[in-house]
N, C-alpha and C. Protein backbone atom coordinates (compact mmCIF):
# COMPACT_ATOMS: atom_id res chain seq x y z
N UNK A 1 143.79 58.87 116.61
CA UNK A 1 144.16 59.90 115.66
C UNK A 1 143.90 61.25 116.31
N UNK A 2 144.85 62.21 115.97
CA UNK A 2 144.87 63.24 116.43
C UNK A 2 144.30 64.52 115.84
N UNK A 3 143.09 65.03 116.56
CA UNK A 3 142.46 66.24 115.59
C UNK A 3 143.45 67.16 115.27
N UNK A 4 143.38 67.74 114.00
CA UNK A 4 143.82 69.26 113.39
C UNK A 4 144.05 70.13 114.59
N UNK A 5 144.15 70.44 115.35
CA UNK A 5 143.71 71.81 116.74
C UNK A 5 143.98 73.10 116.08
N UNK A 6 145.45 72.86 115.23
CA UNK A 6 145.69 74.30 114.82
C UNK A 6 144.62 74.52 113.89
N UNK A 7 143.65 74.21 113.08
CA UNK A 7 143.14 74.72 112.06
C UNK A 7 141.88 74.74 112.58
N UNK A 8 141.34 74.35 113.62
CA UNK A 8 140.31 74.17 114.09
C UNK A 8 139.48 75.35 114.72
N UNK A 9 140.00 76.10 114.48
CA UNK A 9 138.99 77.77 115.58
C UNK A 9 140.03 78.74 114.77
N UNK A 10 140.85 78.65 113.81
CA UNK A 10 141.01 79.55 113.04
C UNK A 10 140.50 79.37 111.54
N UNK A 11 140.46 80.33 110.75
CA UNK A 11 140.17 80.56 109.35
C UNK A 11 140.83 79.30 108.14
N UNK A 12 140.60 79.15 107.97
CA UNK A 12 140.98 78.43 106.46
C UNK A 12 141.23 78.78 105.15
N UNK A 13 139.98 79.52 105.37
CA UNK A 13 139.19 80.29 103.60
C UNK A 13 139.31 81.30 104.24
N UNK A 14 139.11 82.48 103.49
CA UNK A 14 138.85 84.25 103.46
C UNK A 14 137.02 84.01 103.72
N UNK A 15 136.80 84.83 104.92
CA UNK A 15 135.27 85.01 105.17
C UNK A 15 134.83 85.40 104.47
N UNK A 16 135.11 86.38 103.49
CA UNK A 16 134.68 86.90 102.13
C UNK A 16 134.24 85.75 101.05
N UNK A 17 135.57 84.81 100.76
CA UNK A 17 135.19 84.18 100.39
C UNK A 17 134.09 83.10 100.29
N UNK A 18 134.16 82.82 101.60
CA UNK A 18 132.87 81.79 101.98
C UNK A 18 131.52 82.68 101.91
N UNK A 19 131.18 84.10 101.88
CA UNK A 19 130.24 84.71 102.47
C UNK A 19 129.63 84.58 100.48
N UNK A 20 130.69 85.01 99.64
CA UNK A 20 130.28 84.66 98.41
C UNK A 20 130.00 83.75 97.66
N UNK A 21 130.48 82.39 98.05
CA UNK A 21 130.52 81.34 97.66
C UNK A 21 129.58 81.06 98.05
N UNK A 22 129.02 80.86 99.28
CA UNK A 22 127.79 80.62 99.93
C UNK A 22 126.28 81.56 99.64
N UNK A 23 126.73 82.65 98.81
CA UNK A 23 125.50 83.65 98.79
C UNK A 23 125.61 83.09 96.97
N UNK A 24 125.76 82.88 96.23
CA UNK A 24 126.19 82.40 94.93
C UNK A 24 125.13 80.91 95.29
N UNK A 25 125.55 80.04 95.81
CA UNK A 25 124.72 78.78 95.28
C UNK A 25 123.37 79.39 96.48
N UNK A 26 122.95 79.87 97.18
CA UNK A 26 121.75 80.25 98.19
C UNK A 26 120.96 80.38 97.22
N UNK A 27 121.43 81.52 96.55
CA UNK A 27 120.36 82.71 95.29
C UNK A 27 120.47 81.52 94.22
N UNK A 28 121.28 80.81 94.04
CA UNK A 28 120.80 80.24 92.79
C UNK A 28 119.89 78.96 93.33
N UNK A 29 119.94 78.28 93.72
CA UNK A 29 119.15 77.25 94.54
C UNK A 29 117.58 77.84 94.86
N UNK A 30 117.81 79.01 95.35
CA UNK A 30 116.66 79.39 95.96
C UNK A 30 115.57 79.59 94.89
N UNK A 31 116.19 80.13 93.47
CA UNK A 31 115.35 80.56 92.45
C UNK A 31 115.29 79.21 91.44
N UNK A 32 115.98 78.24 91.90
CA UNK A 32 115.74 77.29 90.92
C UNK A 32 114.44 76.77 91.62
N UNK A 33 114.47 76.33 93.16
CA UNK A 33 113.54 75.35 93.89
C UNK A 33 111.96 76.92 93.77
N UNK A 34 112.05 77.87 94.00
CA UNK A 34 111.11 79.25 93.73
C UNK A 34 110.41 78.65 92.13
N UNK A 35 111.23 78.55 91.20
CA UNK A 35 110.58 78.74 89.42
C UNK A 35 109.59 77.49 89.13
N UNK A 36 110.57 76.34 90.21
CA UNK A 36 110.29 74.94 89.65
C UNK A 36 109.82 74.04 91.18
N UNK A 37 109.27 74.58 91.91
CA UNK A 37 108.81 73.57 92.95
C UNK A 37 107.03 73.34 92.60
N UNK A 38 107.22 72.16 92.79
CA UNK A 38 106.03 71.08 92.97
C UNK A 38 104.71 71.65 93.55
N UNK A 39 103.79 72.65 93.48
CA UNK A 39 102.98 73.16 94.31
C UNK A 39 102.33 72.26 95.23
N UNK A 40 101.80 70.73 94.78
CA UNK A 40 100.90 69.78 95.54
C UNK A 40 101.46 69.49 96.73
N UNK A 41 101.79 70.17 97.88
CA UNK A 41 101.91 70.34 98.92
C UNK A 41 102.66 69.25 99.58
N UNK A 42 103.31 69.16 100.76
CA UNK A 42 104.42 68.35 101.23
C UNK A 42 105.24 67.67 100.12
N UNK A 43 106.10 67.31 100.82
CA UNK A 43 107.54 66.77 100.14
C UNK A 43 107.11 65.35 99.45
N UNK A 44 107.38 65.16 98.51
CA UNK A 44 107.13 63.70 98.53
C UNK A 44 108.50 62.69 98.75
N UNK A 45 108.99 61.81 98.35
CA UNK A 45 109.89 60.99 98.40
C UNK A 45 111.18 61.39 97.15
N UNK A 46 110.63 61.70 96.28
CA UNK A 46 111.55 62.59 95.16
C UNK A 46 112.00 63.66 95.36
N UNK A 47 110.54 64.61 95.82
CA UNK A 47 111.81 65.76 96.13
C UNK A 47 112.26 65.99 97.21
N UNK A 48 112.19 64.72 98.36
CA UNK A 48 113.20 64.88 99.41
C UNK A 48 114.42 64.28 98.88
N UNK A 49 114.60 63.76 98.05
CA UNK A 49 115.95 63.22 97.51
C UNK A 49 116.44 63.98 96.81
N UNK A 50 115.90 64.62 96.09
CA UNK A 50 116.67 65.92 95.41
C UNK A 50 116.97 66.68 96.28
N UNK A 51 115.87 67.41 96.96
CA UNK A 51 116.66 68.30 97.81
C UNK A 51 117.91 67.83 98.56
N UNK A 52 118.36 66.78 99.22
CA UNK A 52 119.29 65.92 99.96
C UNK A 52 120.44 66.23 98.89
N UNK A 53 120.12 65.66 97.55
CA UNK A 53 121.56 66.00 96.53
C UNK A 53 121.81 67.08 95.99
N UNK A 54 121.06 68.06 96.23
CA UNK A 54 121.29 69.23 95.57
C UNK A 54 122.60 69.99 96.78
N UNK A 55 121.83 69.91 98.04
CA UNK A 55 122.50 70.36 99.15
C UNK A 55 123.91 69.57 99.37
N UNK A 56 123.90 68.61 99.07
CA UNK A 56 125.16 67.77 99.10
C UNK A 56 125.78 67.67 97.24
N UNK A 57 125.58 68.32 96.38
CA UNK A 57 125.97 68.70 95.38
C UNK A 57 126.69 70.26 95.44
N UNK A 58 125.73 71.06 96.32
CA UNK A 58 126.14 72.42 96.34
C UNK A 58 127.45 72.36 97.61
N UNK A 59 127.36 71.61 98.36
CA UNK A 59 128.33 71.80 99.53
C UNK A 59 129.66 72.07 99.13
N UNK A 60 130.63 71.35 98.10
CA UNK A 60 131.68 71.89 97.59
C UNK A 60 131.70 73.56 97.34
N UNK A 61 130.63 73.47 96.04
CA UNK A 61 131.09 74.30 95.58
C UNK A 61 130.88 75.90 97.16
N UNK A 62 130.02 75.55 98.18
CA UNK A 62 130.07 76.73 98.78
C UNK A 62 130.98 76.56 99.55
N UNK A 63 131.94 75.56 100.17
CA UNK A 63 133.00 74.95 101.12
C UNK A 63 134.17 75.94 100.38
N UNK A 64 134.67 75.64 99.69
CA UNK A 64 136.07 75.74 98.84
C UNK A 64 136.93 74.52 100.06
N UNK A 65 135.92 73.75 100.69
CA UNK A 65 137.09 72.34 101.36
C UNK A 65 137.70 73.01 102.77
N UNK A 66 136.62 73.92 103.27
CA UNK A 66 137.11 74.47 104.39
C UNK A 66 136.88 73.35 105.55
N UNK A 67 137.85 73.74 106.40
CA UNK A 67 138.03 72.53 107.65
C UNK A 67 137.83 73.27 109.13
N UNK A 68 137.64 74.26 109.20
CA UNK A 68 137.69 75.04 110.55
C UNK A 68 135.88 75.43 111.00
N UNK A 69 135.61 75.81 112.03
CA UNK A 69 134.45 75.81 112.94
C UNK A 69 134.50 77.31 111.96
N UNK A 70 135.00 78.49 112.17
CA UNK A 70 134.73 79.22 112.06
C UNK A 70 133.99 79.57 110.61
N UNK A 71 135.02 78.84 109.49
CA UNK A 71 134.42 79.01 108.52
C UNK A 71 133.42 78.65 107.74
N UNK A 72 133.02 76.83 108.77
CA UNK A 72 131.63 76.62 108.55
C UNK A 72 130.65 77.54 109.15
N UNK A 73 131.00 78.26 110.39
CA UNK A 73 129.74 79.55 111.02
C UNK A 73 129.92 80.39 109.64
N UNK A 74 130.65 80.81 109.00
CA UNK A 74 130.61 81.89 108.02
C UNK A 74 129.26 81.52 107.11
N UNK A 75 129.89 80.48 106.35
CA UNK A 75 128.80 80.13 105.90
C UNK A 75 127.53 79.22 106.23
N UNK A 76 127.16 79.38 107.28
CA UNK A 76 126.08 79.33 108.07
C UNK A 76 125.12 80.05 107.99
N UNK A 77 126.18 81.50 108.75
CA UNK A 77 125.17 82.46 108.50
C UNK A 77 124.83 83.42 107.57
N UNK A 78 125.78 82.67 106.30
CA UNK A 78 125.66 83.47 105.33
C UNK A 78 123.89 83.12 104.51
N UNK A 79 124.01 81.40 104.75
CA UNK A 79 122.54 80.79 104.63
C UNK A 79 121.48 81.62 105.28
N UNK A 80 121.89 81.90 106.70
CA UNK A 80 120.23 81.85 107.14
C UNK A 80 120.23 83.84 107.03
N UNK A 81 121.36 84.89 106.65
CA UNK A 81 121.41 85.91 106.29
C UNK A 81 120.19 86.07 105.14
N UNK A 82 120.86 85.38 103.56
CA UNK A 82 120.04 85.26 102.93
C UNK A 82 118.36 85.02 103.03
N UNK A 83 118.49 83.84 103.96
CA UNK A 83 116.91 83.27 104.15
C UNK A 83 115.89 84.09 104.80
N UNK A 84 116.52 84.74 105.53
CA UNK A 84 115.75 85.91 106.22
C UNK A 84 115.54 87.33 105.45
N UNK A 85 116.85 87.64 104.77
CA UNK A 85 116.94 88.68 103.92
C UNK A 85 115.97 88.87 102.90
N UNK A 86 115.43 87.38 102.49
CA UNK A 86 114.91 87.43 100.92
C UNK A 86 113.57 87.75 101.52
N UNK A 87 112.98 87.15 102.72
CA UNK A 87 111.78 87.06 103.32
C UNK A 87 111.26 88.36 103.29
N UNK A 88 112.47 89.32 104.34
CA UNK A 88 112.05 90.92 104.53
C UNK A 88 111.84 91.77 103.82
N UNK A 89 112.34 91.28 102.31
CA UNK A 89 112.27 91.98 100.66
C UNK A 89 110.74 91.58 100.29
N UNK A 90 110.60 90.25 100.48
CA UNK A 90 109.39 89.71 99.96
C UNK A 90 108.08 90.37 100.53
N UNK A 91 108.31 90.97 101.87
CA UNK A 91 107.11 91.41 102.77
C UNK A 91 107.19 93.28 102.41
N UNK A 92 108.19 93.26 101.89
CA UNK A 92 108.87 95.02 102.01
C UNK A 92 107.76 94.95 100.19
N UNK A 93 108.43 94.43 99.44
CA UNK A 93 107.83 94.44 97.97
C UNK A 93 106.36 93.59 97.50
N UNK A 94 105.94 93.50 97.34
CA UNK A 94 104.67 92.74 96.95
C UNK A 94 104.60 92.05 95.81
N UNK A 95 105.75 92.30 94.79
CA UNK A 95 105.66 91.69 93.67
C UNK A 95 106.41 90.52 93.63
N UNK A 96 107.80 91.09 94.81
CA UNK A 96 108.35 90.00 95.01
C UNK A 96 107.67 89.05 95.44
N UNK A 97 107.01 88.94 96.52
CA UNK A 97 105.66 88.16 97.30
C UNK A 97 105.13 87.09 96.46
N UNK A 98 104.55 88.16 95.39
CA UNK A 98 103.84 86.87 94.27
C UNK A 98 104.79 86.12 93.89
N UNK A 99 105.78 86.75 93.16
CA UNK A 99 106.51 85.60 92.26
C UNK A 99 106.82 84.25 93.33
N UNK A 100 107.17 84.85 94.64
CA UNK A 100 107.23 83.54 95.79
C UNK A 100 106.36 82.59 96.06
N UNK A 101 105.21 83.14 96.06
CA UNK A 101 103.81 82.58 96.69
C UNK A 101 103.00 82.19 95.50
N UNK A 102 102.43 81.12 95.08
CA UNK A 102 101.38 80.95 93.80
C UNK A 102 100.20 81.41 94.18
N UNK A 103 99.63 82.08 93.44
CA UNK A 103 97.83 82.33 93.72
C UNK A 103 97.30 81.19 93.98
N UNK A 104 96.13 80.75 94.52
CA UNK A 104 95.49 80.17 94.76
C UNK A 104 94.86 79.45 93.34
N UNK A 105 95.07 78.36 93.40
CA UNK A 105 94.55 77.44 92.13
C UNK A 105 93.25 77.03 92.24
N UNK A 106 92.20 77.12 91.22
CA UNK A 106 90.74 76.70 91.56
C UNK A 106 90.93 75.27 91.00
N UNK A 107 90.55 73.99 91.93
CA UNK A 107 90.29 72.83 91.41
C UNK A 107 89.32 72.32 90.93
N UNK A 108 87.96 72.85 91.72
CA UNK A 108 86.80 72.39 91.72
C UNK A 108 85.47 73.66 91.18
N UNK A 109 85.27 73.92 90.80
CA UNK A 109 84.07 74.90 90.54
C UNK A 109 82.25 74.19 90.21
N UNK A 110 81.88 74.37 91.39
CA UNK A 110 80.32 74.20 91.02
C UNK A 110 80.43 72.12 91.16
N UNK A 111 80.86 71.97 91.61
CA UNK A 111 81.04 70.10 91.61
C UNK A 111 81.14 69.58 90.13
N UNK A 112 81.97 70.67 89.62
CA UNK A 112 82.81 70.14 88.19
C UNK A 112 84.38 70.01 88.76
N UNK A 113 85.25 69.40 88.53
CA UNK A 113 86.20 69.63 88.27
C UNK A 113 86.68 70.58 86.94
N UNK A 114 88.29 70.91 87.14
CA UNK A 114 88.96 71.43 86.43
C UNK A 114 90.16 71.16 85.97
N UNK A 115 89.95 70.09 85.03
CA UNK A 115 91.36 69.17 84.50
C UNK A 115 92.71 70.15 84.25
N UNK A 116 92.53 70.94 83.62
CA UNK A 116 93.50 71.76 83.15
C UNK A 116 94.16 72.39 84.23
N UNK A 117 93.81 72.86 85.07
CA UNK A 117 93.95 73.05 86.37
C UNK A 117 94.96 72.32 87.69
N UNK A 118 94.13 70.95 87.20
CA UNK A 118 94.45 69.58 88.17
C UNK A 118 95.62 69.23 87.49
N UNK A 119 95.69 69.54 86.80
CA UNK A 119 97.21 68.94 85.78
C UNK A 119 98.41 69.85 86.12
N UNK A 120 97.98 71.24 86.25
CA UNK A 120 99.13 72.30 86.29
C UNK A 120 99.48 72.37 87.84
N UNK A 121 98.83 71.73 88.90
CA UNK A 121 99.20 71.16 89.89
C UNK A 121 99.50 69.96 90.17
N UNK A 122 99.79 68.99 89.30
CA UNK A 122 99.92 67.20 89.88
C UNK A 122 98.94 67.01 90.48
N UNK A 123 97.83 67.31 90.31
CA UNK A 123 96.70 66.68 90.90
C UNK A 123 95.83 65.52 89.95
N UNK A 124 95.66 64.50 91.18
CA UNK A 124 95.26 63.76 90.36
C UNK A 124 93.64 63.88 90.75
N UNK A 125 92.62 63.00 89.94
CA UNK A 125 91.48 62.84 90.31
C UNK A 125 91.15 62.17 92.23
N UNK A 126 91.77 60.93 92.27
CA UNK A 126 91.79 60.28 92.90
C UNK A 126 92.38 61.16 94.34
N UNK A 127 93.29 61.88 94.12
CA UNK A 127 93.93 62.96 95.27
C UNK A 127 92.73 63.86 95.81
N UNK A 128 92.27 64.21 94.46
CA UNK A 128 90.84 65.23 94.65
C UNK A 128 90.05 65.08 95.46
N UNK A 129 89.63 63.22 95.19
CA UNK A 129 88.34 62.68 96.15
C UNK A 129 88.59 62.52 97.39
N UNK A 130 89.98 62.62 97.32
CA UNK A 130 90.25 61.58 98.82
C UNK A 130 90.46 63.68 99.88
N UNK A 131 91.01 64.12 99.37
CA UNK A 131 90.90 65.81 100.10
C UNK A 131 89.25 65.79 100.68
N UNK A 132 88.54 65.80 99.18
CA UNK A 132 86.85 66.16 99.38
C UNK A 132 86.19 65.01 100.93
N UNK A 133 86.63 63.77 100.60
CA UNK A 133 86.33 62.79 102.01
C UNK A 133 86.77 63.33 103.35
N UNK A 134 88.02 64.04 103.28
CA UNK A 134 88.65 64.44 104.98
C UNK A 134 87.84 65.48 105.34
N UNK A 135 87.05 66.32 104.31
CA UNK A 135 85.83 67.55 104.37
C UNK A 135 85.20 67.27 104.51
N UNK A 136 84.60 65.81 104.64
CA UNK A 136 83.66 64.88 105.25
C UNK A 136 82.47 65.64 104.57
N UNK A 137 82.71 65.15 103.03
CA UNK A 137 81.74 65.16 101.50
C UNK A 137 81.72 63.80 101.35
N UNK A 138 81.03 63.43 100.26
CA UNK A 138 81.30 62.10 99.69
C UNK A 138 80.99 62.15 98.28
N UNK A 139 80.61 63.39 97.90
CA UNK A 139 80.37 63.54 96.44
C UNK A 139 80.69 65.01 96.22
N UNK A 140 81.70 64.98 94.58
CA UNK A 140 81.98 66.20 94.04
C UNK A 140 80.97 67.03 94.31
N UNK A 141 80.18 66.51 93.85
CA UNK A 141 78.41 67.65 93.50
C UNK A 141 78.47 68.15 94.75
N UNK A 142 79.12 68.02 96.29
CA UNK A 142 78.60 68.58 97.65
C UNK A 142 79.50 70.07 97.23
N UNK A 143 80.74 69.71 96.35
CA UNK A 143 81.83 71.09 96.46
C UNK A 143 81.45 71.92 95.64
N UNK A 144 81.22 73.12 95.88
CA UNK A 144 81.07 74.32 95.56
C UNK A 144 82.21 74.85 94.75
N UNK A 145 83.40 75.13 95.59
CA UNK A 145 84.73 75.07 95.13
C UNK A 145 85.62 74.76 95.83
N UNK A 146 86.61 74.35 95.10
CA UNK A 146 87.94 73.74 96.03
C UNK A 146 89.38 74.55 95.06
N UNK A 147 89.86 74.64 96.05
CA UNK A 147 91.09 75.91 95.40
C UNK A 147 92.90 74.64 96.24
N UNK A 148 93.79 74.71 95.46
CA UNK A 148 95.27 74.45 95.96
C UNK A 148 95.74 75.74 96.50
N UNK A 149 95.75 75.75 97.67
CA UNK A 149 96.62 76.99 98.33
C UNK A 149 97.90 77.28 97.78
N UNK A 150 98.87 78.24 97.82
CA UNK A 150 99.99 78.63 98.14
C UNK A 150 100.70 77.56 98.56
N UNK A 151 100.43 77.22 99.63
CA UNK A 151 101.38 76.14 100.42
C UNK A 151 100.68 74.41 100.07
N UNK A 152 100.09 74.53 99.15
CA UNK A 152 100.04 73.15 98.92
C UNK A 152 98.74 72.36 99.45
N UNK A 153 98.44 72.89 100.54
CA UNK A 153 96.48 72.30 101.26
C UNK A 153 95.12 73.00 100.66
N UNK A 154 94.85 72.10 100.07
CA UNK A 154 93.54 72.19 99.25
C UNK A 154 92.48 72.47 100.75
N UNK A 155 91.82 73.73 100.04
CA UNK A 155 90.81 74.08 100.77
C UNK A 155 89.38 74.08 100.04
N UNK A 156 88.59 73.37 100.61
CA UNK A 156 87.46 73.14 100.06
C UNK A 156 86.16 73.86 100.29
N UNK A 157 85.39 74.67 100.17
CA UNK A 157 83.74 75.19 99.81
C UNK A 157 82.80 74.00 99.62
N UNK A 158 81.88 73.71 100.37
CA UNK A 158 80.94 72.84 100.15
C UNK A 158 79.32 74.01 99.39
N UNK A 159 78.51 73.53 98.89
CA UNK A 159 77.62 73.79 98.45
C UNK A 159 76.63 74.45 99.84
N UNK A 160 76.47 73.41 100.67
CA UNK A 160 76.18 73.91 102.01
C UNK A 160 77.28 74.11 102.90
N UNK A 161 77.22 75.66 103.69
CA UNK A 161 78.67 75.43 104.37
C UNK A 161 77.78 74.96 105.71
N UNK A 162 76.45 74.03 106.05
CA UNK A 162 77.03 72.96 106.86
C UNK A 162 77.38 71.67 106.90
N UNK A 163 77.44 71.25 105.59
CA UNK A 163 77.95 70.26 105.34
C UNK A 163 79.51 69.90 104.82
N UNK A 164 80.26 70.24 105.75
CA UNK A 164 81.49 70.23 105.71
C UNK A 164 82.62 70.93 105.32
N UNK A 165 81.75 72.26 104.51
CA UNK A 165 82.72 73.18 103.91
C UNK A 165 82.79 74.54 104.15
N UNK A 166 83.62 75.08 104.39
CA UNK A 166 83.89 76.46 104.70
C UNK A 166 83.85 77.60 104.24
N UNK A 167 83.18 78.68 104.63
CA UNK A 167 83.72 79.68 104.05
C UNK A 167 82.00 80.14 103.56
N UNK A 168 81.80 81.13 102.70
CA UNK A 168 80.86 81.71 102.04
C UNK A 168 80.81 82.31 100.46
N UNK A 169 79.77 83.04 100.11
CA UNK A 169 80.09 83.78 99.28
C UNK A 169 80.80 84.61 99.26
N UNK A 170 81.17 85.27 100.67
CA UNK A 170 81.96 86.29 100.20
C UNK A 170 83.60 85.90 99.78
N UNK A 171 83.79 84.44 100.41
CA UNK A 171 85.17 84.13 99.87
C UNK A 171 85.25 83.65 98.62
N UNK A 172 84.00 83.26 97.92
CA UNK A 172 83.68 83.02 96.83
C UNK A 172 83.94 84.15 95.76
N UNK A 173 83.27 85.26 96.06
CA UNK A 173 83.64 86.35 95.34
C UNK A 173 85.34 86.92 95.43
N UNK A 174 85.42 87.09 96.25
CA UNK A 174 87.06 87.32 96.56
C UNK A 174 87.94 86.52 95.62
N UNK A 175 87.20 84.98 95.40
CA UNK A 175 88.22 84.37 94.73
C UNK A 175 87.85 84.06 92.89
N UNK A 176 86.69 84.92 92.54
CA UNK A 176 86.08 85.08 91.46
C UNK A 176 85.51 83.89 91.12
N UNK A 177 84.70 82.94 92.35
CA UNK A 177 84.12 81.83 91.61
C UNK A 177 82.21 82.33 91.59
């Protein structure tokens, strides 16, 4: 079978078009996975499958069924335009920043847990203990505090910071525990 050649290194779609079509599902994608992503850190098996169908859900609608090299580069770089774009806003504004980034979640305070907390992250108990073990603790009572980062890695405070945990009062205060 014989490739397309003529359609192949010329246009298909209007670059305009693709540059909108493609900046249309970016921004909306971006603020859906931004409002509603999973804080408990790495991907799990679900939302690598979503993400997989969302991207292969959105591909039409940002294609309009284009067949040429060029107009997949259009919207290429109309993707990584955006991805970079939103970043340099996010570092330029600070408010933007937050709404991107979650504060730091306290899990643990004083070798209590904090259910209400552990819940508004998918954290389970059992997730808790097994973090506190790789800090090479073996009991809540060793944690001082333990916080869910931004990006999902629980960082832990031991009661003694030489017994496995990091940090001091002064990050303690910083983080109002």
């Amino acid at each position: 079978m014989d490739a397309p050649w003529s359609t192949t290194f010329h246009f298909t779609v209007s670059p305009l078009e693709v540059f909108v079509r493609g900046s249309i599902i970016y921004l909306v994608l971006f603020f859906v996975l931004v409002k509603f992503k999973r804080p408990a850190g790495g991907l799990g098996a679900s939302d690598l499958l979503l993400l997989v169908l969302m991207a292969d859900a959105a591909q039409n609608a940002m294609s309009a069924d284009y067949k040429s090299v060029p107009d997949g580069l259009v919207l290429l770089g109309t993707l990584i335009f955006w991805n970079i774009f939103i970043d340099w806003m996010a570092i330029r504004w600070p408010w933007l920043n937050r709404q991107m980034h979650q504060q730091p979640v306290a899990l643990v305070k004083n070798g209590a847990m904090l259910p209400p907390n552990m819940r508004k992250v998918w954290l389970t108990p059992e997730e808790l203990y097994e973090h506190v073990r790789e800090h090479g603790m073996e009991d809540l009572r060793d944690v001082r505090a333990a916080y869910m980062e931004s990006d999902g890695k629980i960082s832990i405070i031991g009661m003694d910071p030489s017994g496995g945990g990091q940090g001091g009062d002064e990050e303690d205060d910083r983080r109002g525990v």
